[in-house]
Protein backbone atom coordinates (compact mmCIF):
# COMPACT_ATOMS: atom_id res chain seq x y z
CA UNK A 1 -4.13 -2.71 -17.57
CA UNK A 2 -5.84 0.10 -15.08
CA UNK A 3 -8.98 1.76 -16.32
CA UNK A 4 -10.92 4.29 -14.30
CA UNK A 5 -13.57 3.50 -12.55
CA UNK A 6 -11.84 -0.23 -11.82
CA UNK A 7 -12.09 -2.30 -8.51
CA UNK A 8 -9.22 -2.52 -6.32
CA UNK A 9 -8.98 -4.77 -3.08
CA UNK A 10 -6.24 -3.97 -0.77
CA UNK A 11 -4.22 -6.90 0.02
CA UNK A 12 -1.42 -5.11 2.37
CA UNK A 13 -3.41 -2.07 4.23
CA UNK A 14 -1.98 0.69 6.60
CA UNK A 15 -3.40 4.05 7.68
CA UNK A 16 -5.33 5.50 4.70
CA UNK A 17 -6.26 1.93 3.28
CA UNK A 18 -8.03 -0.92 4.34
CA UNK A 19 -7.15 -4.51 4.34
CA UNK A 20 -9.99 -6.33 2.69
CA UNK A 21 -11.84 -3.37 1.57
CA UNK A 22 -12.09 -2.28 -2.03
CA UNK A 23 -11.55 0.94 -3.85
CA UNK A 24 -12.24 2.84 -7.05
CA UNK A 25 -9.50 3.63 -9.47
CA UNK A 26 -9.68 7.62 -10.36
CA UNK A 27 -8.54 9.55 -13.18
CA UNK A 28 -5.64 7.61 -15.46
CA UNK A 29 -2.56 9.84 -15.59
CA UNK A 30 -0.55 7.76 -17.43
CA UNK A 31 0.02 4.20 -18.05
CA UNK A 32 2.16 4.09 -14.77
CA UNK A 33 0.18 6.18 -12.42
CA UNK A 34 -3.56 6.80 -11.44
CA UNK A 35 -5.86 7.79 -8.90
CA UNK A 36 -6.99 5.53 -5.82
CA UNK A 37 -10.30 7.13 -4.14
CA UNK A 38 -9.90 6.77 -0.58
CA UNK A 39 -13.62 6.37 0.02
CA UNK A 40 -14.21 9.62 1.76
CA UNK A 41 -15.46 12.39 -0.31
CA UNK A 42 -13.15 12.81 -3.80
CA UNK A 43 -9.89 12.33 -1.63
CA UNK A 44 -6.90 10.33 -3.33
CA UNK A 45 -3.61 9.40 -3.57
CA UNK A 46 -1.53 7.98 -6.64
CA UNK A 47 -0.86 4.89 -7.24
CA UNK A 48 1.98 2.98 -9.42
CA UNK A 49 1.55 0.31 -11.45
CA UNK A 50 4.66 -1.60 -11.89
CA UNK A 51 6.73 -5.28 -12.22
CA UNK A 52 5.76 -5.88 -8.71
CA UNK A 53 2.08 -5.27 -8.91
CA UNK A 54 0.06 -2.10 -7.81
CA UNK A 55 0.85 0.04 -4.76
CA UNK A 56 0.81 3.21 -3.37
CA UNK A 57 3.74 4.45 -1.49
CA UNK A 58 3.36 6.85 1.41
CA UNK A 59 6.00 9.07 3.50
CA UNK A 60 6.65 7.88 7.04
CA UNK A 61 4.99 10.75 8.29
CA UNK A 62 2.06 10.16 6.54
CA UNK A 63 1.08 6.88 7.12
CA UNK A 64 2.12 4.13 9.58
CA UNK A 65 3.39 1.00 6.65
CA UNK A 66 4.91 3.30 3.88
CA UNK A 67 3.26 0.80 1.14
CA UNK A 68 -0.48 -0.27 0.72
CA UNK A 69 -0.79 -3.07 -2.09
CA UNK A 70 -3.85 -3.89 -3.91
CA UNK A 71 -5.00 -6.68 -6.60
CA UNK A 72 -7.74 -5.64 -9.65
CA UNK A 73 -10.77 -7.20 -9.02
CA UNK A 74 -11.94 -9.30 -12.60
């Protein structure tokens, strides 16, 4: 379970996210999707929660590595 305010390290980085570094879980939307802070000012993107663990998905365009994964820090 994802609750706000949660640690997140990034395991699998690309553009936007960091290998390594760790990031704050935002606002819950539901218990699928939620807010990652990016770490610069109150900038996000959602995140999934699913069978395969927690990622965020990105359009090509966006981001170079259309998936950044992460594992909840305990």
């Amino acid at each position: 379970m994802i609750n706000t305010n949660d640690k997140l390290i990034c395991i699998k980085g690309n553009d936007v996210y960091s290998e390594g570094e760790i990031y704050t879980v935002g606002r819950i939307v539901n218990d699928k999707y939620f807010q990652l802070m990016t770490g610069s000012n109150d900038d996000h993107w959602y995140a999934t929660l699913d069978n395969e663990g927690i990622c965020v998905s990105f359009d090509s365009i966006v981001a170079e590595g259309n998936k950044a994964r992460f594992d909840k820090i305990a």
